[in-house]
C-alpha atoms as a PDB file:
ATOM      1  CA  UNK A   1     -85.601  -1.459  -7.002  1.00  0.00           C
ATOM      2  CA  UNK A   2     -88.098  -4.650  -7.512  1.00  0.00           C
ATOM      3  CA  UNK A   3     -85.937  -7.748  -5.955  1.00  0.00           C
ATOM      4  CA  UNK A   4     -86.005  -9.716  -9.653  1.00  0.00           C
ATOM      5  CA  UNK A   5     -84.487 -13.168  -8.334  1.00  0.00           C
ATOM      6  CA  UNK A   6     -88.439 -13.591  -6.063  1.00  0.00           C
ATOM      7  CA  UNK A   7     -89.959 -12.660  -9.644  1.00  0.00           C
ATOM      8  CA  UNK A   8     -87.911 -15.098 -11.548  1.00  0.00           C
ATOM      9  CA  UNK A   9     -88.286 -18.021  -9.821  1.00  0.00           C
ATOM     10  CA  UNK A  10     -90.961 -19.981  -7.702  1.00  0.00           C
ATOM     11  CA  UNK A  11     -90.864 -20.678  -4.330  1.00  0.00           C
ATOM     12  CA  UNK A  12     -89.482 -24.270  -5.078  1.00  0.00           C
ATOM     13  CA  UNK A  13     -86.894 -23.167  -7.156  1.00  0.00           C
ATOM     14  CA  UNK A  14     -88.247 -23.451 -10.645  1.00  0.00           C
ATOM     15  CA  UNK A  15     -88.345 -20.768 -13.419  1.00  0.00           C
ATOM     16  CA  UNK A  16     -90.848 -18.221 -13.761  1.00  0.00           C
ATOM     17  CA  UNK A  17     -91.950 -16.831 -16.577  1.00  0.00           C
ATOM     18  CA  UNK A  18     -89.612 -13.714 -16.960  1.00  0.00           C
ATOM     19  CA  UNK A  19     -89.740 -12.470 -20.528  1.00  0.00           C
ATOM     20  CA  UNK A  20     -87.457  -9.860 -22.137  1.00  0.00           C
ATOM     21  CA  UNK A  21     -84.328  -9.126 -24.627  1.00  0.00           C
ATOM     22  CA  UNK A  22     -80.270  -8.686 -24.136  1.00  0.00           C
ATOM     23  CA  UNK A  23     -77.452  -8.887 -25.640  1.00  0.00           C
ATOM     24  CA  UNK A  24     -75.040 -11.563 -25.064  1.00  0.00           C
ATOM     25  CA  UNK A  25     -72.638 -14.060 -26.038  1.00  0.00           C
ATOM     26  CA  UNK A  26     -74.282 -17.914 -25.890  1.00  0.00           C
ATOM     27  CA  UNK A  27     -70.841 -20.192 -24.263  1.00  0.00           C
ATOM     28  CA  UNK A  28     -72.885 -23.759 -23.797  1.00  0.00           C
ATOM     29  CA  UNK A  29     -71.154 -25.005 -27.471  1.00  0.00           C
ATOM     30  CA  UNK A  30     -67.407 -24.404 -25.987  1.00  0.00           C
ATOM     31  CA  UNK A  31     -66.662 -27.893 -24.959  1.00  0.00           C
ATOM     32  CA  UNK A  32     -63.688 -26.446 -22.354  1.00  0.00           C
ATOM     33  CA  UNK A  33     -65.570 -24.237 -20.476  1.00  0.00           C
ATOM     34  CA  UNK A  34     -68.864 -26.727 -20.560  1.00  0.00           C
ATOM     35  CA  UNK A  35     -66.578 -29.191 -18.747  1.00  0.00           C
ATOM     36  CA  UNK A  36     -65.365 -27.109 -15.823  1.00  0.00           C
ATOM     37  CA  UNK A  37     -69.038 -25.536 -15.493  1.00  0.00           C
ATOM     38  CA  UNK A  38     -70.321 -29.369 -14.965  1.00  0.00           C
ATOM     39  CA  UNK A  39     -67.525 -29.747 -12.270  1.00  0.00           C
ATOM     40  CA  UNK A  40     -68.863 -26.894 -10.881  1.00  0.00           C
ATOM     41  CA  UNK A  41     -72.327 -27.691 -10.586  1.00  0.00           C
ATOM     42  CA  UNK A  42     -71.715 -31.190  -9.308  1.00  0.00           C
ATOM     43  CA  UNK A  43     -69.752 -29.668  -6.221  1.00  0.00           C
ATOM     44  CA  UNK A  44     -72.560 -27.368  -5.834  1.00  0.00           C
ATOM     45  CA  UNK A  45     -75.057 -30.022  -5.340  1.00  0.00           C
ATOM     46  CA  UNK A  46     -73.048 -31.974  -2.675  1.00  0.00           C
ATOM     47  CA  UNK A  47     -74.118 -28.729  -0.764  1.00  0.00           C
ATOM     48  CA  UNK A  48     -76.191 -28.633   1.919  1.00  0.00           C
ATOM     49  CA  UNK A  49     -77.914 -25.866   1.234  1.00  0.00           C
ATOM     50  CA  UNK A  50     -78.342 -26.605  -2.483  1.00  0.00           C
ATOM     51  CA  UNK A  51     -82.008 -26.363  -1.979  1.00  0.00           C
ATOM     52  CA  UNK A  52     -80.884 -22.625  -1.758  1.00  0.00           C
ATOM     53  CA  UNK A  53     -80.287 -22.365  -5.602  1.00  0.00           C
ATOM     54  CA  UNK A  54     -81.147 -22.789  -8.870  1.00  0.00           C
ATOM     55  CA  UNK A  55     -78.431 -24.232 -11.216  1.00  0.00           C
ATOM     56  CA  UNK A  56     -78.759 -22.826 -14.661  1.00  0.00           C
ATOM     57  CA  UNK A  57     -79.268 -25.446 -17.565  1.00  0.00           C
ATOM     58  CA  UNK A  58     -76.852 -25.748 -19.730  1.00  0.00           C
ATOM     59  CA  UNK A  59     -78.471 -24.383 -22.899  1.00  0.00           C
ATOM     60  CA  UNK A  60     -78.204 -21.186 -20.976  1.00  0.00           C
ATOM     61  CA  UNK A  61     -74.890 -20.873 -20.425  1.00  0.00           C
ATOM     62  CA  UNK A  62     -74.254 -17.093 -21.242  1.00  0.00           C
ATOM     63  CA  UNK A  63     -71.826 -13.994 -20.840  1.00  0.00           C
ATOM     64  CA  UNK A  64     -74.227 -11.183 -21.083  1.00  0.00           C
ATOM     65  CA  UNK A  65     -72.637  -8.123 -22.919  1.00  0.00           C
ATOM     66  CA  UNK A  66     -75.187  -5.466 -22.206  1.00  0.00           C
ATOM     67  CA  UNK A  67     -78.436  -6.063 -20.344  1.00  0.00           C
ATOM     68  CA  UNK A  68     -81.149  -4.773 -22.358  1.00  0.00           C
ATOM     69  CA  UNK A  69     -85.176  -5.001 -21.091  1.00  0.00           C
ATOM     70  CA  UNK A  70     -87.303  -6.961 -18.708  1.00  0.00           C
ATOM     71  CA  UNK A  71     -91.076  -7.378 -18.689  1.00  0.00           C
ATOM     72  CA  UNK A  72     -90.900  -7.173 -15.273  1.00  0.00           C
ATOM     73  CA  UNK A  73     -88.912  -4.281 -14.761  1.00  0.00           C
ATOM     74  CA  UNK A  74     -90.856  -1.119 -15.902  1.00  0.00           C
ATOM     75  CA  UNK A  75     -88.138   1.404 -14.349  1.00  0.00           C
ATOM     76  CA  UNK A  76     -87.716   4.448 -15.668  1.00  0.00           C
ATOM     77  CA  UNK A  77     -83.910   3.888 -15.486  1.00  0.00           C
ATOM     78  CA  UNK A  78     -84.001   0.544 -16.279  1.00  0.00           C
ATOM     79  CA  UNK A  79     -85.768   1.201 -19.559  1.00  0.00           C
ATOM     80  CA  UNK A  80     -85.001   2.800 -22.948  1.00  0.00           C
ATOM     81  CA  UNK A  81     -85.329   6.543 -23.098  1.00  0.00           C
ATOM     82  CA  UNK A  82     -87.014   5.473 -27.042  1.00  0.00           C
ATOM     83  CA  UNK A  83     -89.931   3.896 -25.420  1.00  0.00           C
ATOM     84  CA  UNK A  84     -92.703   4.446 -23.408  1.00  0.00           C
ATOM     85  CA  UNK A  85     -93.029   2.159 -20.628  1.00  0.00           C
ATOM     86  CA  UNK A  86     -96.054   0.731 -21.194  1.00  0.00           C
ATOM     87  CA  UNK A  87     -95.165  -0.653 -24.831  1.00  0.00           C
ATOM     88  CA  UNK A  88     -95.685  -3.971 -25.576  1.00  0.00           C
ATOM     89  CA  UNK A  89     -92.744  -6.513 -25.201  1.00  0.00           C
ATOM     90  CA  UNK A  90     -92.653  -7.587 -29.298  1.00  0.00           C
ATOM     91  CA  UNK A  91     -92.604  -4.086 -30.028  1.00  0.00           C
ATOM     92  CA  UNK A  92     -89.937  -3.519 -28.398  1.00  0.00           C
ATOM     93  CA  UNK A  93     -88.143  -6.768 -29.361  1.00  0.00           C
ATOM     94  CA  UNK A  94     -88.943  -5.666 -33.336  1.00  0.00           C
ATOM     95  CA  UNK A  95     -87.281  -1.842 -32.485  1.00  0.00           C
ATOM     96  CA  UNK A  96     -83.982  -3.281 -30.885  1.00  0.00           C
ATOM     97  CA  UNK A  97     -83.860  -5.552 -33.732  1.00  0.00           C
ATOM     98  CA  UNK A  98     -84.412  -2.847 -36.109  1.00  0.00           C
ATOM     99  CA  UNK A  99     -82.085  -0.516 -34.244  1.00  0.00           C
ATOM    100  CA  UNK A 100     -79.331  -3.165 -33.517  1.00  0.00           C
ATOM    101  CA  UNK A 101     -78.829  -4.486 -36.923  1.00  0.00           C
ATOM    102  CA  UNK A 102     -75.024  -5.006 -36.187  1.00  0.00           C
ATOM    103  CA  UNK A 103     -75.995  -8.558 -34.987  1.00  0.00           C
ATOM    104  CA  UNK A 104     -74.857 -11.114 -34.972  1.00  0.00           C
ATOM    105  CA  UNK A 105     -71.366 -10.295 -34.456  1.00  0.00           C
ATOM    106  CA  UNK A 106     -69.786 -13.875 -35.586  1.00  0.00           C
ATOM    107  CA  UNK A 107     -65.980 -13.289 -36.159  1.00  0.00           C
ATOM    108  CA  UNK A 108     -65.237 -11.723 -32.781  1.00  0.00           C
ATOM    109  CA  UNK A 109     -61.803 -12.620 -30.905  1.00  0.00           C
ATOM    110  CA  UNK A 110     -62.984 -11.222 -27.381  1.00  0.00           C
ATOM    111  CA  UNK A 111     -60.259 -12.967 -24.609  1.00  0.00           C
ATOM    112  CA  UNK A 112     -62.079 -12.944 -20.738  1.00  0.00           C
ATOM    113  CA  UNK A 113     -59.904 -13.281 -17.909  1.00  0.00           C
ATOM    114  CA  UNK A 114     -61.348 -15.642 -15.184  1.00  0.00           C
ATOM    115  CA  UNK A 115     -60.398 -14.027 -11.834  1.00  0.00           C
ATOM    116  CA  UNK A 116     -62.589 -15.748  -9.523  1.00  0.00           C
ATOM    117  CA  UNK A 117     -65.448 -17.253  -8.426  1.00  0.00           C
ATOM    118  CA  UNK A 118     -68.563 -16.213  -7.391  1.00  0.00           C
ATOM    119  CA  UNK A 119     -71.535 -16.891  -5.557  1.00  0.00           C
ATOM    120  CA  UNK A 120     -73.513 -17.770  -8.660  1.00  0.00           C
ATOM    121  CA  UNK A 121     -71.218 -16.775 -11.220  1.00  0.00           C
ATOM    122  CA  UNK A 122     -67.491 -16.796 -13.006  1.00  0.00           C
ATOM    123  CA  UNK A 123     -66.438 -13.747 -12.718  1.00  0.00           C
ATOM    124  CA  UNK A 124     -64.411 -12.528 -15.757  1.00  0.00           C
ATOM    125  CA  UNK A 125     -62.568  -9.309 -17.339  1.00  0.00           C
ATOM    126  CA  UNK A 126     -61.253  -8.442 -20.631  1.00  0.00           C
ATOM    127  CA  UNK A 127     -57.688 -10.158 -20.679  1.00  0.00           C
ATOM    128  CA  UNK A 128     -56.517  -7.648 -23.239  1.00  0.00           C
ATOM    129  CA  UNK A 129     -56.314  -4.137 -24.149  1.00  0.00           C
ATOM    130  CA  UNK A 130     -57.810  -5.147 -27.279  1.00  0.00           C
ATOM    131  CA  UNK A 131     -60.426  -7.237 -26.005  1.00  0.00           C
ATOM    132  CA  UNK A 132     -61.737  -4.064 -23.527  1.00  0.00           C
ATOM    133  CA  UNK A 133     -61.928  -1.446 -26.106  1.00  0.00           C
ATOM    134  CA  UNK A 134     -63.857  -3.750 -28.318  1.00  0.00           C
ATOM    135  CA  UNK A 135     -66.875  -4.864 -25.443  1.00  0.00           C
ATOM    136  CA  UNK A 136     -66.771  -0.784 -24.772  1.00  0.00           C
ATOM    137  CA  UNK A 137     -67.313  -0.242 -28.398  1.00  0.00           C
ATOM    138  CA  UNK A 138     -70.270  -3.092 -28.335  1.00  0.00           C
ATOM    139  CA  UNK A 139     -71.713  -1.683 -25.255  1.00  0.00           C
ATOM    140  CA  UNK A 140     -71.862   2.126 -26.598  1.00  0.00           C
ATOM    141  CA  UNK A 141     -73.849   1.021 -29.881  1.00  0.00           C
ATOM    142  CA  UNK A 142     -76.283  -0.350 -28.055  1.00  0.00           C
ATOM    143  CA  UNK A 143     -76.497   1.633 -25.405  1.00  0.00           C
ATOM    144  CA  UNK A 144     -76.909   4.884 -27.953  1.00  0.00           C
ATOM    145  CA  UNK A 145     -78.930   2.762 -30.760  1.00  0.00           C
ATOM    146  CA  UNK A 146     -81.466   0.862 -27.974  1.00  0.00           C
ATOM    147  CA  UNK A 147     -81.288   3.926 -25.617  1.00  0.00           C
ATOM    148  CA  UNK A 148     -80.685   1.713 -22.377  1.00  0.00           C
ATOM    149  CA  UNK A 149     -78.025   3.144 -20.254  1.00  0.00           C
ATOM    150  CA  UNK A 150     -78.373   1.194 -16.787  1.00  0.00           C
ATOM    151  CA  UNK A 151     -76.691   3.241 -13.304  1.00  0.00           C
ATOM    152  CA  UNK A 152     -74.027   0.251 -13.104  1.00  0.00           C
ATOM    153  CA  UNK A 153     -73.315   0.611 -16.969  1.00  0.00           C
ATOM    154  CA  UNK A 154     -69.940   2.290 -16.424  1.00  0.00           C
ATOM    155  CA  UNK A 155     -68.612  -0.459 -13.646  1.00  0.00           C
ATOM    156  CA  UNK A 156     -70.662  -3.693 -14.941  1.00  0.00           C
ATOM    157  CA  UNK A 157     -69.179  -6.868 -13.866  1.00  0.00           C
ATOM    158  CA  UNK A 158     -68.777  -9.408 -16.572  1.00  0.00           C
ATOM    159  CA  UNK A 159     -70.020 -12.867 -15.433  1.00  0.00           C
ATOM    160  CA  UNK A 160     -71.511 -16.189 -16.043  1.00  0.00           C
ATOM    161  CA  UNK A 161     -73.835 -17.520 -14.421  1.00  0.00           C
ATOM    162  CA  UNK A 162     -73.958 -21.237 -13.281  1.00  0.00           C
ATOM    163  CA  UNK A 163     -76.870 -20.590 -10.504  1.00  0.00           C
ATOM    164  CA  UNK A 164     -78.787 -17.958  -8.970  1.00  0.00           C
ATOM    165  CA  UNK A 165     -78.818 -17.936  -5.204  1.00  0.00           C
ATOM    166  CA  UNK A 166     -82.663 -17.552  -4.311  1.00  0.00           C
ATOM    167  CA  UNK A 167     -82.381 -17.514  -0.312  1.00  0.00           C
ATOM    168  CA  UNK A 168     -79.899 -15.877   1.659  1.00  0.00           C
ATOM    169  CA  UNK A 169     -77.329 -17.611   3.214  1.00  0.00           C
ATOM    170  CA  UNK A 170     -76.609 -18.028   6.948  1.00  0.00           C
ATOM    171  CA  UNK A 171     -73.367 -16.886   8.789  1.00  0.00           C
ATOM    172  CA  UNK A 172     -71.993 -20.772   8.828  1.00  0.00           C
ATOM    173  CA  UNK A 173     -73.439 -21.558   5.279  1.00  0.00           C
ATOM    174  CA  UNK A 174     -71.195 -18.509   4.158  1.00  0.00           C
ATOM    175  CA  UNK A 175     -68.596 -19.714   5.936  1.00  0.00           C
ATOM    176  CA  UNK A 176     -67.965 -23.253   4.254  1.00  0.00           C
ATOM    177  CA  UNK A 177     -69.506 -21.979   1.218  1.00  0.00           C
ATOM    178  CA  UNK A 178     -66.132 -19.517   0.986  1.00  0.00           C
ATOM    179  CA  UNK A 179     -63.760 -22.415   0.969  1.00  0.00           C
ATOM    180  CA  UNK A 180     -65.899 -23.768  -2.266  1.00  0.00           C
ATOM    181  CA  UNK A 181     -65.576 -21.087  -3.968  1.00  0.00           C
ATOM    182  CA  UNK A 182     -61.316 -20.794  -3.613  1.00  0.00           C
ATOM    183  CA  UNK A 183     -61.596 -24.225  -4.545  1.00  0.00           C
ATOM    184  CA  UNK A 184     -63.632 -24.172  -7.984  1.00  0.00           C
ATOM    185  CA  UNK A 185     -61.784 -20.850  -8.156  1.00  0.00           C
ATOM    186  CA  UNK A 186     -58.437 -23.156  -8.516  1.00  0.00           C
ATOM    187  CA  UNK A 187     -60.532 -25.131 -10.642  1.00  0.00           C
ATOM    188  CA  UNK A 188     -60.895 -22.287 -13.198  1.00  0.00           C
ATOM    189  CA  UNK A 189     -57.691 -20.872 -13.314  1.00  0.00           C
ATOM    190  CA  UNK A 190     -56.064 -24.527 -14.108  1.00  0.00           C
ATOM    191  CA  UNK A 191     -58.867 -25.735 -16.726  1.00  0.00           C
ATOM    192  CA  UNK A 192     -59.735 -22.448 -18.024  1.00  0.00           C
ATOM    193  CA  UNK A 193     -58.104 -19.167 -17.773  1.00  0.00           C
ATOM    194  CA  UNK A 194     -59.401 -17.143 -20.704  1.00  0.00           C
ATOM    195  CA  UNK A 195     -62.234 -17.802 -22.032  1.00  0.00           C
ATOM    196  CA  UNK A 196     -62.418 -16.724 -25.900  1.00  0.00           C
ATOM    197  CA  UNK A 197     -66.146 -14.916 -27.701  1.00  0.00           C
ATOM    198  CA  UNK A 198     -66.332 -15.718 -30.980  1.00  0.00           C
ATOM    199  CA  UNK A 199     -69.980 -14.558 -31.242  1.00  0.00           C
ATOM    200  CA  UNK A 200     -72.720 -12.052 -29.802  1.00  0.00           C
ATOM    201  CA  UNK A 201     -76.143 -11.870 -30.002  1.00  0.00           C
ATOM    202  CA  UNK A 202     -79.575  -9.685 -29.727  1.00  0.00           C
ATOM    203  CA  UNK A 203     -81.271 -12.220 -27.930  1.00  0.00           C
ATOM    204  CA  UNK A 204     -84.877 -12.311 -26.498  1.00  0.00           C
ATOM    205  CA  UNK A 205     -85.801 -14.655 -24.124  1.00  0.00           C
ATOM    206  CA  UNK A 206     -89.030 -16.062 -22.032  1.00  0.00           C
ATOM    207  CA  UNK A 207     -87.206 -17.138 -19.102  1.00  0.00           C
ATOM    208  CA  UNK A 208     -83.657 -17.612 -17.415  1.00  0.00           C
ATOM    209  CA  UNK A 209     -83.565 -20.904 -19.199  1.00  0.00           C
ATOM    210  CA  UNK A 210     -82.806 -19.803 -22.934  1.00  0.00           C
ATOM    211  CA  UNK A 211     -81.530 -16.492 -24.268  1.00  0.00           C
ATOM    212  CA  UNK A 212     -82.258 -16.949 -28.402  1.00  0.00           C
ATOM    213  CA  UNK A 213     -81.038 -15.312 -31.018  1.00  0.00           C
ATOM    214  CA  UNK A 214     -84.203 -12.914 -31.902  1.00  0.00           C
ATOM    215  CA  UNK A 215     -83.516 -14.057 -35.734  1.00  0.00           C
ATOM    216  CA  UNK A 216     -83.607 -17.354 -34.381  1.00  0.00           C
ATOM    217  CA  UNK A 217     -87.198 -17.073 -32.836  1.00  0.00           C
ATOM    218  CA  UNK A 218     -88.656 -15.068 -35.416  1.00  0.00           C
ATOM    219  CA  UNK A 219     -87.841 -17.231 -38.455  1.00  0.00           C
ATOM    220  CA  UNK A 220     -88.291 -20.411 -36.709  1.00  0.00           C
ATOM    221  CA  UNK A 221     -90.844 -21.573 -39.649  1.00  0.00           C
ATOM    222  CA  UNK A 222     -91.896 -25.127 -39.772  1.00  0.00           C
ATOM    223  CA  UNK A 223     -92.976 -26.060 -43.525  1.00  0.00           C
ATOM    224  CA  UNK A 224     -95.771 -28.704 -42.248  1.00  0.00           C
ATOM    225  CA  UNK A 225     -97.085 -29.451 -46.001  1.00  0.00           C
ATOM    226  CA  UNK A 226     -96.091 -29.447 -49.453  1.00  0.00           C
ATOM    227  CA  UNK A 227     -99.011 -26.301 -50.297  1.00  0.00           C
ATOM    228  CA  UNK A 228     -96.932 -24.374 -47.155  1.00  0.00           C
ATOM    229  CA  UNK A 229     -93.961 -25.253 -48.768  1.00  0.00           C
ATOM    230  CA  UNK A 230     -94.916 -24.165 -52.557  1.00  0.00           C
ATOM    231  CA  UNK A 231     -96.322 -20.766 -50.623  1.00  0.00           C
ATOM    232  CA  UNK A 232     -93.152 -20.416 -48.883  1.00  0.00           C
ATOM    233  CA  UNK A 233     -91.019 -21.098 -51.921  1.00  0.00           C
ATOM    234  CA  UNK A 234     -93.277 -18.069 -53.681  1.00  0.00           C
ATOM    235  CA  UNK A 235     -93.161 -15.196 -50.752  1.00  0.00           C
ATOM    236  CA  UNK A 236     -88.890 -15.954 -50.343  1.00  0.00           C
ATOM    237  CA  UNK A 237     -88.192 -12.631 -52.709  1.00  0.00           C
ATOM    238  CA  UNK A 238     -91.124 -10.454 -50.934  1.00  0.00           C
ATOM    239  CA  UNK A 239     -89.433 -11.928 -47.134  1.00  0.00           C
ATOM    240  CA  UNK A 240     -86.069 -11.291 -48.228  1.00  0.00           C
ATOM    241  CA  UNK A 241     -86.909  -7.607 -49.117  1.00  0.00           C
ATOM    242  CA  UNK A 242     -88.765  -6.568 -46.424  1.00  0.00           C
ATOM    243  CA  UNK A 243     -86.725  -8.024 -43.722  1.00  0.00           C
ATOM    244  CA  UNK A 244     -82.909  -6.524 -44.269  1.00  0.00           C
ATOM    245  CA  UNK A 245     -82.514  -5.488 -40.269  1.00  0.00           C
ATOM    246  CA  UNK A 246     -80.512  -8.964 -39.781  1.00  0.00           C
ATOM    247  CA  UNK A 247     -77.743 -10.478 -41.656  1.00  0.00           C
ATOM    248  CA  UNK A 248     -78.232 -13.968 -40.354  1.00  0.00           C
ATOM    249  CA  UNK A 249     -81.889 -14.088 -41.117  1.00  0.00           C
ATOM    250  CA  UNK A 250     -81.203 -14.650 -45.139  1.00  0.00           C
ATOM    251  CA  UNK A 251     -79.047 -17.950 -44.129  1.00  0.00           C
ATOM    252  CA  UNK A 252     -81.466 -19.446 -41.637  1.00  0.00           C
ATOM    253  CA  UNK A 253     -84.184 -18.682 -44.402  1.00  0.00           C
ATOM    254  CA  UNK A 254     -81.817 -20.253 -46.931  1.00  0.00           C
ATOM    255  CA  UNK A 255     -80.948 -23.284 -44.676  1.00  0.00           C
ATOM    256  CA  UNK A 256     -84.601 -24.155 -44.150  1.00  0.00           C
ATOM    257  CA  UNK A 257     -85.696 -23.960 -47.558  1.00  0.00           C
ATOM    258  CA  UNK A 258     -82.787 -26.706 -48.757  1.00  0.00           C
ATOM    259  CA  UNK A 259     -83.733 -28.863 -45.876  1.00  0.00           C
ATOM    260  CA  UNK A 260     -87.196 -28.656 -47.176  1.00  0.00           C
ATOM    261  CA  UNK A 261     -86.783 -29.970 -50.335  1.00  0.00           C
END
């Protein structure tokens, strides 16, 4: 297996370009969590052997439900049995969005357990009966619809990420880097326990910096003129018929249009 933390970053510590698509639910707008993360990262750089990691923006603040494809990652068992593996990234980003038309989920009440923390991550688990049975019921549509099965897919760990460890640590850096983590583990448990999902996504993303909403990048239109505009205003019957795969795709459509006028 291809070790993917050398491919996505550089050897100072800054992203690579790392394009693929996944499925997850975006956290950075939950002000609770948001707070505790920044107390997290701030202990992380009085480290020293921060120079170690990178610390994930906060724009990227993610849990991923199901990990879907990676440019970078041509495996046969880290690929969809649909797809050849030589086919082209925005193909494949245009099938999952065909096949996962589902998404966005936006009324979800998923509750995740904190239990600890990680190296790079907060480690979480469905605090509920209720909450488990609905991920496994997320995770088996996509898995059957996108055809992506992964060997860990039966014990994945549910996490998110606040840095990704690049280089090793030593014996001693482990050592006093243990005590930091029961500390921000405390942390967690007092600020925030469960952590709720209200929303999950078919993302696609370029790098570890942003995971977008693929309805988000494809209708990302900017109306630079009134003649686009008029031409716009026109085609909005023949867009809104051909393109039925995504529920939120008629709002953002809608919201740009009235913010155009």
């Amino acid at each position: 297996m291809k070790n993917l933390t050398k491919i996505k970053f550089k050897e100072n510590g800054e992203f690579n370009h790392f394009p693929g698509n996944t499925v997850v639910a975006n956290l950075y707008t939950k002000p609770d969590l948001m707070e505790v993360v920044d107390i997290i990262q701030a202990r992380y750089r009085e480290l020293p052997f921060i120079d170690k990691f990178t610390l994930t923006p906060r724009d990227s603040i993610h849990m991923t439900v199901i990990e879907l494809l990676c440019h970078e990652n041509r495996e046969p068992e880290f690929w969809s049995s649909h797809l050849p593996l030589d086919t082209p990234l925005q193909e494949i980003h245009d099938y999952f969005a065909k096949q996962l038309e589902i998404f966005p989920l936006l009324n979800e009440e998923i509750h995740m357990r904190v239990t600890e923390m990680g190296n790079q991550n907060i480690l979480v688990e469905p605090a509920d009966e209720k909450s488990a049975k609905r991920l496994e019921e997320i995770r088996t549509y996509v898995s059957e619809k996108a055809g992506v099965r992964f060997p860990n897919h039966d014990r994945y760990q549910f996490h998110i990420s606040i840095g990704y460890l690049r280089v090793p640590l030593t014996e001693e850096e482990n050592e006093e880097f243990t005590k930091v983590k029961k500390e921000l583990t405390k942390v967690l448990l007092e600020k925030v326990p469960v952590i709720t999902v209200n929303r999950i996504d078919y993302t696609v993303f370029e790098d570890m910096r942003r995971f977008v909403p693929y309805c988000e990048k494809v209708w990302k239109i900017k109306i630079t003129n009134k003649k686009t505009k008029r031409r716009f205003q026109h085609e909005k019957i023949e867009i809104f018929k051909n393109f039925t795969s995504c529920r939120a795709c008629s709002y953002n459509i809608s919201c740009m249009l009235r913010r155009s006028k």
